[in-house]
N, C-alpha and C. Protein backbone atom coordinates (compact mmCIF):
# COMPACT_ATOMS: atom_id res chain seq x y z
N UNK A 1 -0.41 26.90 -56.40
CA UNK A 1 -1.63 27.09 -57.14
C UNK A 1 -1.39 28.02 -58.32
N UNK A 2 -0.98 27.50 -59.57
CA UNK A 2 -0.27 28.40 -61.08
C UNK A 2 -1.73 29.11 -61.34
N UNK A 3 -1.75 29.89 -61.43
CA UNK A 3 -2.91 30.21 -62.35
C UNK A 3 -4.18 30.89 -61.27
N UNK A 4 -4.02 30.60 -60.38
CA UNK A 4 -5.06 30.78 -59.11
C UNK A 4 -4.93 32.14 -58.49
N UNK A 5 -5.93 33.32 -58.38
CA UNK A 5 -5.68 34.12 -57.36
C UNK A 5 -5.78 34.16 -56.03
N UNK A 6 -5.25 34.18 -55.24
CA UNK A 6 -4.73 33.64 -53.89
C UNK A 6 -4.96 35.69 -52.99
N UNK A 7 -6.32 35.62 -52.34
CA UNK A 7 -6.45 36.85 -51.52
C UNK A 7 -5.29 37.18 -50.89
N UNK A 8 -5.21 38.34 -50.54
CA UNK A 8 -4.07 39.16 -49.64
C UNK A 8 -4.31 39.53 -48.14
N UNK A 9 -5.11 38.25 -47.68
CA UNK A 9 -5.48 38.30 -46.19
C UNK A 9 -4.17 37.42 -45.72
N UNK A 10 -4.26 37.56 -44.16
CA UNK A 10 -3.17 37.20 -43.42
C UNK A 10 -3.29 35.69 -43.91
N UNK A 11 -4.04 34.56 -43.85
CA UNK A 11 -4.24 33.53 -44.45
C UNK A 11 -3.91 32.99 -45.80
N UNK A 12 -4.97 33.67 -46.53
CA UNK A 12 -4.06 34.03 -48.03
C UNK A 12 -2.37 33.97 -48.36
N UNK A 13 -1.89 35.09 -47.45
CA UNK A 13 -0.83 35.19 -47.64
C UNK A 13 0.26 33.84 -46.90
N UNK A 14 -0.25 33.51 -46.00
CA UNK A 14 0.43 32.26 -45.56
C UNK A 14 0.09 31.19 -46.53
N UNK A 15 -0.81 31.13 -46.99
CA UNK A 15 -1.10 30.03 -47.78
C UNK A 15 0.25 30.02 -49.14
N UNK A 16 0.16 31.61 -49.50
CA UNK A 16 1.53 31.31 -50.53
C UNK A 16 2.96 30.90 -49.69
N UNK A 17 2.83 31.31 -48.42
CA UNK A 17 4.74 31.11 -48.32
C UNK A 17 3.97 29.27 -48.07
N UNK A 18 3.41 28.71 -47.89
CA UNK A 18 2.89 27.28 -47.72
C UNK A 18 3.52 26.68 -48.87
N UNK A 19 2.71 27.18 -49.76
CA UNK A 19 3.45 26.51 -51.45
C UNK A 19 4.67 26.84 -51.53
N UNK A 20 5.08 27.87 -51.48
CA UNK A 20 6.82 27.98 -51.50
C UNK A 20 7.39 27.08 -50.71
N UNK A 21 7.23 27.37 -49.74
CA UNK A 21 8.09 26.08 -48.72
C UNK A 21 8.27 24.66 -49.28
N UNK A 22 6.98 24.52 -49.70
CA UNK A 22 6.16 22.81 -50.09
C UNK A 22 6.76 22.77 -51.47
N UNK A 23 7.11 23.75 -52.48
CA UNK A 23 7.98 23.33 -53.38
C UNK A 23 9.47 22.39 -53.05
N UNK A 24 9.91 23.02 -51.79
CA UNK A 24 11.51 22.90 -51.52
C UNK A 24 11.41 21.75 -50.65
N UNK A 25 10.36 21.29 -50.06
CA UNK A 25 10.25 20.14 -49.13
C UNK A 25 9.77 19.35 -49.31
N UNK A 26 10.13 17.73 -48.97
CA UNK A 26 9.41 16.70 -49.21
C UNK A 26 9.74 15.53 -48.47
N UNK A 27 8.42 14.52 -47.86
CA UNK A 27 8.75 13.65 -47.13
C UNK A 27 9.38 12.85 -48.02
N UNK A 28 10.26 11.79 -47.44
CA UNK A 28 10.13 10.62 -48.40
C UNK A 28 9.82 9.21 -47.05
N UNK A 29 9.93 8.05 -47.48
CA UNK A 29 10.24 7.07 -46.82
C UNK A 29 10.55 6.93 -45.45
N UNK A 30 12.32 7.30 -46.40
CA UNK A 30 13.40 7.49 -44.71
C UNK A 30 13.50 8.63 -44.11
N UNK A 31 12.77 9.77 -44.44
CA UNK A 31 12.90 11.07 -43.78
C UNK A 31 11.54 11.65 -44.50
N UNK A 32 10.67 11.43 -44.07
CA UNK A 32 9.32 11.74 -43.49
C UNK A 32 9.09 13.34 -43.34
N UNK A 33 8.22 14.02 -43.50
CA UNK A 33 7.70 15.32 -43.49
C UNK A 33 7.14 15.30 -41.96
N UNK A 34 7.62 16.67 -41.13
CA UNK A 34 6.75 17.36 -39.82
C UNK A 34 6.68 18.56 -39.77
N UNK A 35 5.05 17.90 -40.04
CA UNK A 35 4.27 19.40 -40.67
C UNK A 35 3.39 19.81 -39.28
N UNK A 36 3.18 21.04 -38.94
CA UNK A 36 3.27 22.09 -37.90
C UNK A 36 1.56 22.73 -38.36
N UNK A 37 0.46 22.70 -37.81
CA UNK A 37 -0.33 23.56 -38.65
C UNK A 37 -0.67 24.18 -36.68
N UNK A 38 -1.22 25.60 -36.67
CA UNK A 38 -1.18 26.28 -35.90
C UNK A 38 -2.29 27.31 -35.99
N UNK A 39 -3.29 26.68 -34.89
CA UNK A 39 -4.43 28.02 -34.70
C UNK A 39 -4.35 29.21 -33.58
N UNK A 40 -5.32 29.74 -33.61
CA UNK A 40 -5.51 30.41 -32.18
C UNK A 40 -5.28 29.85 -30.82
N UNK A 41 -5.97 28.77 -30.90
CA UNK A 41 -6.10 27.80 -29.28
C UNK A 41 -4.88 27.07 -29.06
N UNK A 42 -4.96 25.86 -30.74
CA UNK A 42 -3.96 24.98 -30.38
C UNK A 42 -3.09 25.04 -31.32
N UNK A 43 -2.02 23.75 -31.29
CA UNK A 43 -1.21 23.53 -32.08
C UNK A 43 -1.41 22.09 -32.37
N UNK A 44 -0.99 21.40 -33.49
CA UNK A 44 -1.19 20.39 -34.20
C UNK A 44 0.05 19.89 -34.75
N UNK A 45 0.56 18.39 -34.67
CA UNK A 45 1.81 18.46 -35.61
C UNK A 45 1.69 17.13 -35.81
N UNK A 46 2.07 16.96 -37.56
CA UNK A 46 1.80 15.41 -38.23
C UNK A 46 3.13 15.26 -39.06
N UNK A 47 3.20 13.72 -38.67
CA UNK A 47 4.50 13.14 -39.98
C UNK A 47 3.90 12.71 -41.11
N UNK A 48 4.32 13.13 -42.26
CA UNK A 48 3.57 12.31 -43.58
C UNK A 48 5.02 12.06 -44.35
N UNK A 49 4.35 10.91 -44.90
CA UNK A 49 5.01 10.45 -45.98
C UNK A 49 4.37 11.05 -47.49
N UNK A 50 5.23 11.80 -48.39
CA UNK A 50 4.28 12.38 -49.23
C UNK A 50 4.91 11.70 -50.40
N UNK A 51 5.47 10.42 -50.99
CA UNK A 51 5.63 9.31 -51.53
C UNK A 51 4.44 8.95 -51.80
N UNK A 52 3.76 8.37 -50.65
CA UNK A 52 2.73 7.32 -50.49
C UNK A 52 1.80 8.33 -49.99
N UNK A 53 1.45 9.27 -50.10
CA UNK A 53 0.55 10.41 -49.55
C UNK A 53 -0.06 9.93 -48.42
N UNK A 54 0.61 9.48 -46.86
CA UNK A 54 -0.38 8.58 -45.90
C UNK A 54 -0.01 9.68 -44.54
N UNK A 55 -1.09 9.97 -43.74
CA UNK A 55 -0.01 10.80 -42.29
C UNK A 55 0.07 9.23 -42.03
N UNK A 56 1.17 9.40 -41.04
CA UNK A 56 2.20 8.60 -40.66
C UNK A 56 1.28 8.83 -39.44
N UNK A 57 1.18 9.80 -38.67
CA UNK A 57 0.93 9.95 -37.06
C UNK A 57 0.39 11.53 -36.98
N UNK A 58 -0.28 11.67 -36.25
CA UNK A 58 -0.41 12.82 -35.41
C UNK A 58 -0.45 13.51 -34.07
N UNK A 59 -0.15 14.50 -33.82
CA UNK A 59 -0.39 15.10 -32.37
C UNK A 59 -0.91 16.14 -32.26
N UNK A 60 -1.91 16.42 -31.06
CA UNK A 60 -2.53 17.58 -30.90
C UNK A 60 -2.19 18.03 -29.28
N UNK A 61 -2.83 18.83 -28.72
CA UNK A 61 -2.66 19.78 -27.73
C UNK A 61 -3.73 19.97 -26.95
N UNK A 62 -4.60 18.82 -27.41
CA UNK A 62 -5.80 19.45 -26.80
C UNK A 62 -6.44 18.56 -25.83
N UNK A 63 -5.29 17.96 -25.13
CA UNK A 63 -5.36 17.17 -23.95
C UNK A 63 -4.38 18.07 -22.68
N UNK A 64 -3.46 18.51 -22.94
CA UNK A 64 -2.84 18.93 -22.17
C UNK A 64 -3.08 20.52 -21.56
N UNK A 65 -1.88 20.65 -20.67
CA UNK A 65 -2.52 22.00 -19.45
C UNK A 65 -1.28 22.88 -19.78
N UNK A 66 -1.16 23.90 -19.46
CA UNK A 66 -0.60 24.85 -19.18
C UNK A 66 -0.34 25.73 -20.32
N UNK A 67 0.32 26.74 -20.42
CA UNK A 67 0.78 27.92 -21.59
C UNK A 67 0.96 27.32 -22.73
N UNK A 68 0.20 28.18 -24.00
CA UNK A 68 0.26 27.58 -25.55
C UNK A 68 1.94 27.10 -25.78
N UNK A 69 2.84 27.63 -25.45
CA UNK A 69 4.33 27.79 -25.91
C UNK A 69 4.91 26.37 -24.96
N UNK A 70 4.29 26.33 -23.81
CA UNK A 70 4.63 24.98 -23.02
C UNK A 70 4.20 23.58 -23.55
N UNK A 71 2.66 23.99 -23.89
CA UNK A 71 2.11 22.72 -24.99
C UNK A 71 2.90 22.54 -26.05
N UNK A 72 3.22 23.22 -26.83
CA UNK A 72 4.28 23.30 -27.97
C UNK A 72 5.01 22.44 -28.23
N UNK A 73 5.91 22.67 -27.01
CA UNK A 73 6.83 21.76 -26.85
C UNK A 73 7.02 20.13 -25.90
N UNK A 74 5.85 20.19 -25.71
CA UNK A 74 5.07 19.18 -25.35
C UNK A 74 4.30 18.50 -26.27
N UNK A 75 4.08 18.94 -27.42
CA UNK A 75 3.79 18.50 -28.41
C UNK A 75 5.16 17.94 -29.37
N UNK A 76 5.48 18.76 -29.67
CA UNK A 76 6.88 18.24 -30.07
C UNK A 76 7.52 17.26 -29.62
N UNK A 77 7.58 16.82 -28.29
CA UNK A 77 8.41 15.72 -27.62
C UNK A 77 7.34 14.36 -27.62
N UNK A 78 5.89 14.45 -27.58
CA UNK A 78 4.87 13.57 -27.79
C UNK A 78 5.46 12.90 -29.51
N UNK A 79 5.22 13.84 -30.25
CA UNK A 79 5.53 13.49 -31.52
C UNK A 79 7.07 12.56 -31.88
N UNK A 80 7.76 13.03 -31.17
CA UNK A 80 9.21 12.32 -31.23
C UNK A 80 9.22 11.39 -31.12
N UNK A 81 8.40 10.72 -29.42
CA UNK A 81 7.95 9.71 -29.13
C UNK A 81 7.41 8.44 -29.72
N UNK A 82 6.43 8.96 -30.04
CA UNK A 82 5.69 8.10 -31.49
C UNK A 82 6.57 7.80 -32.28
N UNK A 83 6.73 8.76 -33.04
CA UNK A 83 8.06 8.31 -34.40
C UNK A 83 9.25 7.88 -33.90
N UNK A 84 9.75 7.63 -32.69
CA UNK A 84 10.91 6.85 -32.20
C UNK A 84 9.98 5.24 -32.10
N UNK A 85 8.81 5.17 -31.53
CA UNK A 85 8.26 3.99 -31.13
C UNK A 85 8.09 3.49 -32.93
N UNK A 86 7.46 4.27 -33.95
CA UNK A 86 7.13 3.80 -35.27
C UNK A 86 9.01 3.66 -35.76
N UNK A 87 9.85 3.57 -35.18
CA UNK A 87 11.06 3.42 -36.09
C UNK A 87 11.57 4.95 -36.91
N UNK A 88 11.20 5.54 -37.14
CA UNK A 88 11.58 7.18 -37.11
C UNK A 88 12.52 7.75 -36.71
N UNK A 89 13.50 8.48 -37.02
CA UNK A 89 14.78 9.24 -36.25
C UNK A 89 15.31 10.31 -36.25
N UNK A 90 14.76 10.63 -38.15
CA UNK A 90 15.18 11.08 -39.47
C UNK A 90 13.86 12.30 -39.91
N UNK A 91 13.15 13.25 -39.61
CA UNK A 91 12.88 13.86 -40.71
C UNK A 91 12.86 15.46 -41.33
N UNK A 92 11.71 15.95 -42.40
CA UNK A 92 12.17 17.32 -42.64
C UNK A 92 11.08 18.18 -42.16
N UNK A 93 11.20 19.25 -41.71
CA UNK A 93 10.71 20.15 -40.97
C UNK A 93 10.19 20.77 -41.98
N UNK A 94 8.61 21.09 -41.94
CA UNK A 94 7.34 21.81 -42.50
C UNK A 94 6.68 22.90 -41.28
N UNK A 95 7.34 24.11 -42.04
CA UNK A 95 6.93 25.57 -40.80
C UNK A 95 5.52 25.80 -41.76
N UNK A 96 5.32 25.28 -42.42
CA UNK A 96 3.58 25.58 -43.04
C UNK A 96 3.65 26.84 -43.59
N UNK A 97 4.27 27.82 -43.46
CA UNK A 97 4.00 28.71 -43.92
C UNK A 97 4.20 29.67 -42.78
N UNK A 98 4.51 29.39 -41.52
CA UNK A 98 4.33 30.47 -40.44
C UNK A 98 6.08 30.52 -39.99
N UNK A 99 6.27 31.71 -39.73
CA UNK A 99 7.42 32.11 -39.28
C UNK A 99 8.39 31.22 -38.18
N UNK A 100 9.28 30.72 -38.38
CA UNK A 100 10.26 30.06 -37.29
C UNK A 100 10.65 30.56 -36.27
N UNK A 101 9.23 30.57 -35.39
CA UNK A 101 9.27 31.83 -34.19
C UNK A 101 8.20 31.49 -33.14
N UNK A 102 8.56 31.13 -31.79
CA UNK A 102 7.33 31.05 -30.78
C UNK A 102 7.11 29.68 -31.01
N UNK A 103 5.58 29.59 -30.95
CA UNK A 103 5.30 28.17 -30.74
C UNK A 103 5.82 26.86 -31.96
N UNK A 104 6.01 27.59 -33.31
CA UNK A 104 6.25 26.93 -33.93
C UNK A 104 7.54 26.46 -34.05
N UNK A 105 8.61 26.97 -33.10
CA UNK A 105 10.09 26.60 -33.15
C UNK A 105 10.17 25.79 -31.85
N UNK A 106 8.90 26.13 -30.84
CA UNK A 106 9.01 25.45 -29.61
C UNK A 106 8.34 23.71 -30.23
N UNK A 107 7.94 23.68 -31.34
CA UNK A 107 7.60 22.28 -31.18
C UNK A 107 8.71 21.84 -32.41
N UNK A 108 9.43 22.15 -32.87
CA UNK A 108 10.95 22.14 -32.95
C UNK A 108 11.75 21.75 -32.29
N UNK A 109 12.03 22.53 -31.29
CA UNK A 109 12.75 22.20 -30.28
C UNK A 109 12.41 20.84 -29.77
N UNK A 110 10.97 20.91 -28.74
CA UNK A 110 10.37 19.43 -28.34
C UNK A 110 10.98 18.28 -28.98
N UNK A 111 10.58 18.60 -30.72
CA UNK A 111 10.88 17.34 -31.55
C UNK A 111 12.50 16.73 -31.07
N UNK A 112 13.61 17.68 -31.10
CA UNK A 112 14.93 17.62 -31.19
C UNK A 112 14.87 17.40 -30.15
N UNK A 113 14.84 17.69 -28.99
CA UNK A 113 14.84 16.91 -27.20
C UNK A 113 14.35 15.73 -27.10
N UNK A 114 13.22 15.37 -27.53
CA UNK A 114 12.64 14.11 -27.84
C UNK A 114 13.44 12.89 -28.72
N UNK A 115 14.47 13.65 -29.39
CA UNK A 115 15.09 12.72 -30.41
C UNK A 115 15.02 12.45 -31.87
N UNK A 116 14.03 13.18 -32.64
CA UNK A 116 14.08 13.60 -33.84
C UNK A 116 15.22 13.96 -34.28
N UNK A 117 16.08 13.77 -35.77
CA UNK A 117 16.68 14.46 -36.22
C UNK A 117 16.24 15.14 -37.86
N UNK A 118 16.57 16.55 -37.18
CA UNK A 118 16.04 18.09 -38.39
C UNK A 118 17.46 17.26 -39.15
């Protein structure tokens, strides 16, 4: 966002490492964007193609049981799933803006057990 003032709340501030990241990353075609967005409750994780600006697929968390960090990666391996069933094998990892740490590396992981390749 050039030109935009962007608050200095915890949000705010994720929102800039968001754009930084999102400068250096990009789906294409054959290697597809998995993008990670992460609240309080749950976790969320989508493939997009940002070519054709379309999500590809999504997964959420808000069917399943046990510890946020267990869903995680239960999310992650759901997601693999799909994109192995859609032909998928291949893509690039979108931390959104949040640190490569906890739940967001556990649906990382998932992805890579599941069969994704980072």
């Amino acid at each position: 966002m050039p030109g935009q003032r962007v608050p200095k709340t915890p949000a705010g501030l994720r929102t800039r490492r968001h754009i930084r990241v999102r400068s250096k990353v990009a789906g294409t075609e054959e290697r597809p964007r998995l993008v990670v967005f992460r609240s309080h409750k749950h976790i969320y994780a989508q493939i997009v193609n940002d070519v054709t600006q379309r999500t590809l697929m999504s997964v959420s968390d808000s069917a399943l049981k046990g510890k946020k960090s267990e869903k995680s990666t239960a999310v992650g391996k759901l997601v693999a799933e799909k994109a192995k069933a859609a032909g998928i094998t291949k893509v690039v990892f979108d931390r959104a803006g949040y640190r490569y740490h906890g739940r967001v590396k556990a649906v990382a992981d998932g992805a890579r057990e599941g069969g994704l390749e980072f």
